[in-house]
Protein backbone atom coordinates (compact mmCIF):
# COMPACT_ATOMS: atom_id res chain seq x y z
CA UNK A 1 55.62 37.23 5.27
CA UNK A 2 57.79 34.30 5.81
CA UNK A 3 58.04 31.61 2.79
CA UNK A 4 56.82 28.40 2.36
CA UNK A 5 58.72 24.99 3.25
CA UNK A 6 60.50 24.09 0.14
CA UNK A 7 61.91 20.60 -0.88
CA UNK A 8 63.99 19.14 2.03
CA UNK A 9 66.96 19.16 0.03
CA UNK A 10 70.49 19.87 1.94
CA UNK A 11 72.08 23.56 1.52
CA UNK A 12 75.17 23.23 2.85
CA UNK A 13 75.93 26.34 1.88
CA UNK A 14 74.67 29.36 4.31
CA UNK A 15 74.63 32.07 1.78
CA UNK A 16 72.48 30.28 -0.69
CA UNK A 17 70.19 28.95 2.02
CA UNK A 18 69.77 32.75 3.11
CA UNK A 19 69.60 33.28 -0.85
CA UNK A 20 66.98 30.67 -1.59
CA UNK A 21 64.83 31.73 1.80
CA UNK A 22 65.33 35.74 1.22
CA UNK A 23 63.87 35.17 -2.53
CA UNK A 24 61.15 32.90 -1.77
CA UNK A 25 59.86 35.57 0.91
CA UNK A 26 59.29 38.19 -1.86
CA UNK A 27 58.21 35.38 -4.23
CA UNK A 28 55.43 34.90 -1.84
CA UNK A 29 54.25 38.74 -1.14
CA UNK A 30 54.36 39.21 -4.82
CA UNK A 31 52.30 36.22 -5.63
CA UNK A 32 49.35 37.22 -3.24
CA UNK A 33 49.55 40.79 -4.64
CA UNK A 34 49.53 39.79 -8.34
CA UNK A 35 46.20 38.25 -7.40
CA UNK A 36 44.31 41.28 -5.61
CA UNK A 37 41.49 42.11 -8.04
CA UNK A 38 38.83 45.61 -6.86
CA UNK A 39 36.68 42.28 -6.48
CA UNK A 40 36.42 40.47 -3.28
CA UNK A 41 35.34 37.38 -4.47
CA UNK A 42 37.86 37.20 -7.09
CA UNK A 43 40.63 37.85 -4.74
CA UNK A 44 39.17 35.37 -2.72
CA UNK A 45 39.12 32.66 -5.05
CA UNK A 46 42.08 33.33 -6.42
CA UNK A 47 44.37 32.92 -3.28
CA UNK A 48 42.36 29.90 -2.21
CA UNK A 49 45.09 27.62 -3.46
CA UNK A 50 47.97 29.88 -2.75
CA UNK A 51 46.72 29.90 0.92
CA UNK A 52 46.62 26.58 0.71
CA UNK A 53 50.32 26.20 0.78
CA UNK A 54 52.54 24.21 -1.62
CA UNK A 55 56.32 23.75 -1.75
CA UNK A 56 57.30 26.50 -4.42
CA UNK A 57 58.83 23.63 -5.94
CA UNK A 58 58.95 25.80 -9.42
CA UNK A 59 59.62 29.05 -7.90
CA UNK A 60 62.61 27.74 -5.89
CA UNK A 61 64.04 26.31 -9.02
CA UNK A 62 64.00 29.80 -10.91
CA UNK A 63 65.99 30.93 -7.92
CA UNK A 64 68.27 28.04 -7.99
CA UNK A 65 68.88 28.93 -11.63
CA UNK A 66 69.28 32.52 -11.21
CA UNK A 67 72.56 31.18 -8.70
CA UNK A 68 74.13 30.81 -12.46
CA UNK A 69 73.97 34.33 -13.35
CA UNK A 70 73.35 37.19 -11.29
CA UNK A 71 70.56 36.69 -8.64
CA UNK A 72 69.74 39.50 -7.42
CA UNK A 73 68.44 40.76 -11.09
CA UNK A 74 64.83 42.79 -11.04
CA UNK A 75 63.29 40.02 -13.56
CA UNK A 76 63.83 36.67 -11.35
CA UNK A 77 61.28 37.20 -8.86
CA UNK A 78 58.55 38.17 -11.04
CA UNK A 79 59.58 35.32 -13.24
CA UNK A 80 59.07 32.72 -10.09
CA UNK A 81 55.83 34.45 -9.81
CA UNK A 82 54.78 34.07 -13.60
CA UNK A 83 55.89 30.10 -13.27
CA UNK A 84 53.85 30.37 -9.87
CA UNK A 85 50.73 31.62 -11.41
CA UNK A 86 50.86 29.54 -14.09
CA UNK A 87 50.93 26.16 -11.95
CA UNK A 88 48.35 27.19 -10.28
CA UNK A 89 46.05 28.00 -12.57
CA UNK A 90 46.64 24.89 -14.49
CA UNK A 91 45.33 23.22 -10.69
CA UNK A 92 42.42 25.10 -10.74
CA UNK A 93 41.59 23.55 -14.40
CA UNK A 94 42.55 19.90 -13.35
CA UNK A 95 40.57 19.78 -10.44
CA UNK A 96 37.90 20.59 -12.37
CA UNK A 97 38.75 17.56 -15.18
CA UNK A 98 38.92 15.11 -12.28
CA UNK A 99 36.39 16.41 -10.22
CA UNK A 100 38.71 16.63 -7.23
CA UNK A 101 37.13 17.34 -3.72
CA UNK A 102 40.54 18.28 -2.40
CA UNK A 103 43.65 20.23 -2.95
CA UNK A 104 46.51 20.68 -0.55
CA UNK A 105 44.13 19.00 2.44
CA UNK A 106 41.57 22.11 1.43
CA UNK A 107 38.66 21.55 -0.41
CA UNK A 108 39.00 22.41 -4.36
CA UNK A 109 37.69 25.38 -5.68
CA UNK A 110 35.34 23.29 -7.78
CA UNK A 111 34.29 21.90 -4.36
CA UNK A 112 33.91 24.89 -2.59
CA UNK A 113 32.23 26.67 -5.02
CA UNK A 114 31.39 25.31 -8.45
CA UNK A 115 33.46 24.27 -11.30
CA UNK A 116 32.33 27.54 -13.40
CA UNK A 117 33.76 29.80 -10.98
CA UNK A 118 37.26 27.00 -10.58
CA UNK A 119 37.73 27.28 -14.51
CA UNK A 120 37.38 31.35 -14.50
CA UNK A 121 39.41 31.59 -11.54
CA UNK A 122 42.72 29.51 -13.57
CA UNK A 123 42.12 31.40 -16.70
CA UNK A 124 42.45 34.93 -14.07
CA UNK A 125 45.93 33.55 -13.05
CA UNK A 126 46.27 33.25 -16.90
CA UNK A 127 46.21 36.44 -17.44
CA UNK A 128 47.77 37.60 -14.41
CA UNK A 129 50.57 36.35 -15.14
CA UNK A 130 50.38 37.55 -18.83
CA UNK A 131 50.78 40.65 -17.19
CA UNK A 132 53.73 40.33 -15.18
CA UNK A 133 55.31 38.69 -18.48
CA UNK A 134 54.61 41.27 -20.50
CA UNK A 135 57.74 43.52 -18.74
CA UNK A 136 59.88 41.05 -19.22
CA UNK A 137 60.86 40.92 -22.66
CA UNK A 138 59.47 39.38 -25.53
CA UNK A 139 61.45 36.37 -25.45
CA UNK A 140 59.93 34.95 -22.53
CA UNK A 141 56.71 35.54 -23.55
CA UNK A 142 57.39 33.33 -26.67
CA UNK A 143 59.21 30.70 -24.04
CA UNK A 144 56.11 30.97 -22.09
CA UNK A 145 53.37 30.19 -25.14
CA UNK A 146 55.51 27.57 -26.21
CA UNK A 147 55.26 25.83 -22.29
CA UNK A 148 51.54 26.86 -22.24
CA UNK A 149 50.94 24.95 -25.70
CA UNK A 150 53.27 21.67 -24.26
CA UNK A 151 51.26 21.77 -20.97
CA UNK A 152 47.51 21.51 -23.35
CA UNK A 153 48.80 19.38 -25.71
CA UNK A 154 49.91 16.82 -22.67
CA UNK A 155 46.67 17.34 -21.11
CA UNK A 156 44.39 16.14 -24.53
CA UNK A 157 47.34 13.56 -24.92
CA UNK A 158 46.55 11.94 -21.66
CA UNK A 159 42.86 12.45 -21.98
CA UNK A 160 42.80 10.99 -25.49
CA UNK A 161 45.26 8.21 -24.43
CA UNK A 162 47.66 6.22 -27.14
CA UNK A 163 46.55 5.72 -30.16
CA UNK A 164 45.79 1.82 -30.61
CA UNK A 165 48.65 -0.09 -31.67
CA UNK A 166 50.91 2.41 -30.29
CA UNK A 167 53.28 2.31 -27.61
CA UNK A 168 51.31 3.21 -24.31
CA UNK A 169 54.68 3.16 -22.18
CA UNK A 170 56.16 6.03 -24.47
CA UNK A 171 52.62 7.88 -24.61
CA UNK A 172 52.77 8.33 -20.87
CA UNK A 173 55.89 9.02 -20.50
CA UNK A 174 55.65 12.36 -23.78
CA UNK A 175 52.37 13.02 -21.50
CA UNK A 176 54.53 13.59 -18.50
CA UNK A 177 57.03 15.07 -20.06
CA UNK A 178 54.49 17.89 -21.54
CA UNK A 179 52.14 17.92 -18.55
CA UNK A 180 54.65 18.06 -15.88
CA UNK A 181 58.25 18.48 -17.32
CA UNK A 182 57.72 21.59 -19.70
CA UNK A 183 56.74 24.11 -16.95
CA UNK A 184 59.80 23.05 -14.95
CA UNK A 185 62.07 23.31 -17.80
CA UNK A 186 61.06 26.24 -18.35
CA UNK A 187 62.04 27.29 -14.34
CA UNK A 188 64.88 26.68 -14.88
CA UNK A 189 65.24 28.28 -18.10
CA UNK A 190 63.78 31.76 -16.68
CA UNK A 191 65.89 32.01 -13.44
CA UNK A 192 68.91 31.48 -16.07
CA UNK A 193 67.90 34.03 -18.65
CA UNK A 194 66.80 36.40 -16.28
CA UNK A 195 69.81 36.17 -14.31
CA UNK A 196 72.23 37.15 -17.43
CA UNK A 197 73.56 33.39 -17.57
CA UNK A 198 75.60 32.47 -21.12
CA UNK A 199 73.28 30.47 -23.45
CA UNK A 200 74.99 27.03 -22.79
CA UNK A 201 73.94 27.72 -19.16
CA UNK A 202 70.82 28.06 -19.90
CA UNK A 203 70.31 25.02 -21.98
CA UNK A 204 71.37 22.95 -19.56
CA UNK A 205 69.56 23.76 -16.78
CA UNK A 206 66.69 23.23 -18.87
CA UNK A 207 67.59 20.27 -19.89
CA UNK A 208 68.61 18.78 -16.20
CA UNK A 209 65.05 20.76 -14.65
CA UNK A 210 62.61 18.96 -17.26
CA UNK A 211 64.54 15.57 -16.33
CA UNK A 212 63.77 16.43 -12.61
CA UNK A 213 60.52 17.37 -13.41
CA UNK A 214 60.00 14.25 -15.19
CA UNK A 215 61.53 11.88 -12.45
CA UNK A 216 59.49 13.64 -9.53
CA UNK A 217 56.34 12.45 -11.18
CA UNK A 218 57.94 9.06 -11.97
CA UNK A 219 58.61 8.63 -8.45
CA UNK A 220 54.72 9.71 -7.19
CA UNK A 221 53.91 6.73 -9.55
CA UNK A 222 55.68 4.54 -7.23
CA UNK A 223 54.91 6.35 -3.85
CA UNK A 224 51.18 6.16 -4.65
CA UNK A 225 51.93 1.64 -4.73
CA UNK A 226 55.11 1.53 -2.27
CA UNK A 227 53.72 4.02 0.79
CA UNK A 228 53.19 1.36 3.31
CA UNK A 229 50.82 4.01 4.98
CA UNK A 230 49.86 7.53 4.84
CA UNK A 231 53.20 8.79 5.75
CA UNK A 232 54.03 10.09 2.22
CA UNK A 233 50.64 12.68 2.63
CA UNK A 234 49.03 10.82 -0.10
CA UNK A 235 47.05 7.72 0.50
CA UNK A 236 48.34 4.76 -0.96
CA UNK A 237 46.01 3.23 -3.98
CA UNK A 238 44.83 6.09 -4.94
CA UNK A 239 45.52 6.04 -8.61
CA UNK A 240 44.51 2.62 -8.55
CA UNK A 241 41.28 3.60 -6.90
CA UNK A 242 40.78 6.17 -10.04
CA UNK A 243 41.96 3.56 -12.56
CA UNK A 244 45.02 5.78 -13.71
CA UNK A 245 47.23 3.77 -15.31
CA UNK A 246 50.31 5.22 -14.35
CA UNK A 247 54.11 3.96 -15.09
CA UNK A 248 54.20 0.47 -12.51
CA UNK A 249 50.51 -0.21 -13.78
CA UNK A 250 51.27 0.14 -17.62
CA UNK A 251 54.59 -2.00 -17.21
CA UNK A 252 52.68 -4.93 -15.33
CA UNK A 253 49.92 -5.20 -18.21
CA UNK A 254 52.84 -5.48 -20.53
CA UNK A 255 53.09 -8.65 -19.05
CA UNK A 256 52.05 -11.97 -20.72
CA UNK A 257 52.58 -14.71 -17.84
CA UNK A 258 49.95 -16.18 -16.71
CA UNK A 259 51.11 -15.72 -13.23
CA UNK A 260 50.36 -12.48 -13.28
CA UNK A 261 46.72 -12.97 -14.86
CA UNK A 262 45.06 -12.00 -11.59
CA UNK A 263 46.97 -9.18 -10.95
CA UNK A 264 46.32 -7.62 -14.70
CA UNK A 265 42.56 -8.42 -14.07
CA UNK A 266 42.61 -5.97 -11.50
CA UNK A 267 44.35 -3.07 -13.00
CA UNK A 268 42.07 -3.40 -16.36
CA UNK A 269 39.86 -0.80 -14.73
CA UNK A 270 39.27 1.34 -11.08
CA UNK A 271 40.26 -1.51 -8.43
CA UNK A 272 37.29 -1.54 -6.43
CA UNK A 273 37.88 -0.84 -2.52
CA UNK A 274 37.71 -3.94 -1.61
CA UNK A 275 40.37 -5.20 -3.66
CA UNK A 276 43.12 -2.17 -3.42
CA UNK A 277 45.23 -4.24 -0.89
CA UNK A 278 45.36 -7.07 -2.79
CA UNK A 279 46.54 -5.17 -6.15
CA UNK A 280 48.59 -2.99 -4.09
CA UNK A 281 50.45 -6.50 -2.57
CA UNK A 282 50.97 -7.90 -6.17
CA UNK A 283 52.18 -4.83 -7.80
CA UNK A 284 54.92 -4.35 -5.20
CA UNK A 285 56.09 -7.83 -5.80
CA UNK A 286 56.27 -7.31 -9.50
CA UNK A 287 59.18 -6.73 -11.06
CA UNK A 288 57.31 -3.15 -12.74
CA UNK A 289 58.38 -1.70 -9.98
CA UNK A 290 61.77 -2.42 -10.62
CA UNK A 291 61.27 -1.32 -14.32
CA UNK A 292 59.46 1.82 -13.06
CA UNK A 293 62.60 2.71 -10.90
CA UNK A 294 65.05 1.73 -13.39
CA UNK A 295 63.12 4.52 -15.81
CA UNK A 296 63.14 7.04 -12.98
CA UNK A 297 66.77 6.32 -12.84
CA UNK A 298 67.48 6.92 -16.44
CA UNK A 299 66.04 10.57 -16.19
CA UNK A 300 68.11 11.21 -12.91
CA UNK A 301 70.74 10.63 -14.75
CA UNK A 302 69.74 12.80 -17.46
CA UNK A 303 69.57 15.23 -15.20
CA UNK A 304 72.83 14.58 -13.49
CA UNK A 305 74.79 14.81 -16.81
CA UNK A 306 73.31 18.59 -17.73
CA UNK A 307 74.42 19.31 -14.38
CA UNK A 308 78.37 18.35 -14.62
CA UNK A 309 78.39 20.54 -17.39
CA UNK A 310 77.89 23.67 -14.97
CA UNK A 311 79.85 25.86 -12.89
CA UNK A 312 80.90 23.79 -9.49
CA UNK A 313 79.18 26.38 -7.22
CA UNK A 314 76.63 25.56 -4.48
CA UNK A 315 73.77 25.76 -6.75
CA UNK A 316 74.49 22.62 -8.59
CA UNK A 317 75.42 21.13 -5.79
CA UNK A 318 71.90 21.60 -4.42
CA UNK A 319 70.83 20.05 -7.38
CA UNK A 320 72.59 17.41 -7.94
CA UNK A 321 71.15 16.83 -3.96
CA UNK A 322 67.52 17.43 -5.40
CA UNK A 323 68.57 14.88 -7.67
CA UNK A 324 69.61 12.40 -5.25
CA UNK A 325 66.53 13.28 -3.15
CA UNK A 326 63.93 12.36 -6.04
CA UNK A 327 65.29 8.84 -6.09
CA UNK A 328 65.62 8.37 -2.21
CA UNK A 329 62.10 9.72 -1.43
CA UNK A 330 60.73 6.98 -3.58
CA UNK A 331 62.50 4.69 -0.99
């Protein structure tokens, strides 16, 4: 079975690409047999998403990480299917909390079939991937709680929101770094471990993969208001349209000039239809987009400095390109 596109980042390097491809082939047959349950219909709802595509963004980054050590190690590709199964299921569960009629361009599992069955069907990948954890040692099964308790504690952060007289810009940005960053830390930190890397290795590809994790959500903040069309595959407004208050939205209420009174009117709650293009004009005038991208910046470079610290070997060169890609994608 032939893998999935992954990020278009540059591989210069042949061997690596052949690496990267060769790994994310068996990624991909072991994911869709982790799932097969003497059910039907649990098989069946279980690959709905992992049928629907996806990048492997996660998996490819435990293979990236492995470069470090040894990659051809029994562990890494079961690892990249834990991390898998784990994204996934946490997918299932969100579509559910936003009552999403779409996933990947297919209709959500809460869509297709009811939010009951969506919920049961994450907490199956759950324990899947328990499963597959459970041979690999008892220190990634502690790494793995302490992700799983990061990504829950970010989601009834950002359901809660800030506390009131706290600092909403730093709320967001803890919730991303739980709800988002943790799980592709933690990518990073399996590929490494798994692979035999030293410690010091490890750390900082953990460090520079929760910065990139962090950043890549930064920069579908400002994709969702700069996207001059569909182009990006999302459409643009959307969060607006929801009335998530995401990173150029939270820096443009912080703002007391009465210029921008019409402008903060509008993001105080879901922008009706009607009125998207007009917020969506303001906002990309405002100078929170420039404080959105300086932010995104600071956490590329965060990344970037993790990185130097590593062996100069084709795998940090393709991330220091991922790097470089997260900022140019946002345009």
């Amino acid at each position: 079975m032939a893998a999935p596109p992954v990020v278009d980042i540059p591989l210069v390097d042949e061997r690596l690409a052949d690496d990267l491809a060769g790994g994310l082939a068996a990624v991909e047959k072991l994911l869709r047999s982790s799932v097969e349950s003497e059910d039907a219909f649990v098989t069946q709802t279980s690959r709905h998403l992992i049928e629907a595509g996806g990048k492997r963004f996660r998996a490819m980054l435990v293979l990236l990480a492995a470069q470090f050590g040894n990659p051809d190690a029994p562990g890494i590709v079961p690892g990249a299917v834990v991390i898998e199964l784990t994204h996934l299921a946490t997918l299932y569960h969100d579509d559910v909390m936003d009552e999403a009629p779409v996933r990947r361009g297919s209709p959500s599992a809460n869509a297709r079939w009811d939010n009951t069955v969506a919920i049961l069907t994450g907490d199956y990948l759950f324990a899947q991937a328990s499963e597959i954890l459970a041979d690999l040692g008892a220190e990634l099964i502690r790494i793995q709680a302490r992700t799983f308790s990061r990504l829950v504690r970010g989601q009834i952060r950002e359901t809660i929101g800030p506390a009131e007289g706290s600092d909403a810009i730093a709320h967001y940005i803890g919730v991303l770094a739980d709800k988002t960053g943790s799980l592709i830390a933690t990518s990073g930190r399996f590929g490494a471990m798994l692979a035999g890397a030293p410690a010091e290795v490890v750390d900082r590809l953990t460090d520079a993969c929760e910065a990139i994790g962090v950043a890549w959500q930064l920069g579908d903040d400002l994709i969702d208001v700069a996207a001059p069309t569909a182009d990006s595959g999302k459409t643009p407004g959307t969060d607006l349209r929801e009335g998530v208050r995401t990173l150029p939205v939270l820096y443009a209420l912080t703002s007391d000039d009465p210029a921008d009174e019409r402008l903060r009117a509008l993001l105080s709650g879901p922008v009706a239809e009607e009125d998207v293009e007009e917020a969506l004009t303001l906002l990309r005038a405002h100078r929170a987009m420039d404080q959105a991208r300086d932010e995104l910046t600071r956490w590329i470079g965060r990344a970037k400095a993790a990185l130097a610290g590593l062996p100069d070997i084709p795998a940090r060169t393709a991330l220091i390109a991922l790097c470089d890609y997260v900022v140019e994608r946002t345009g």
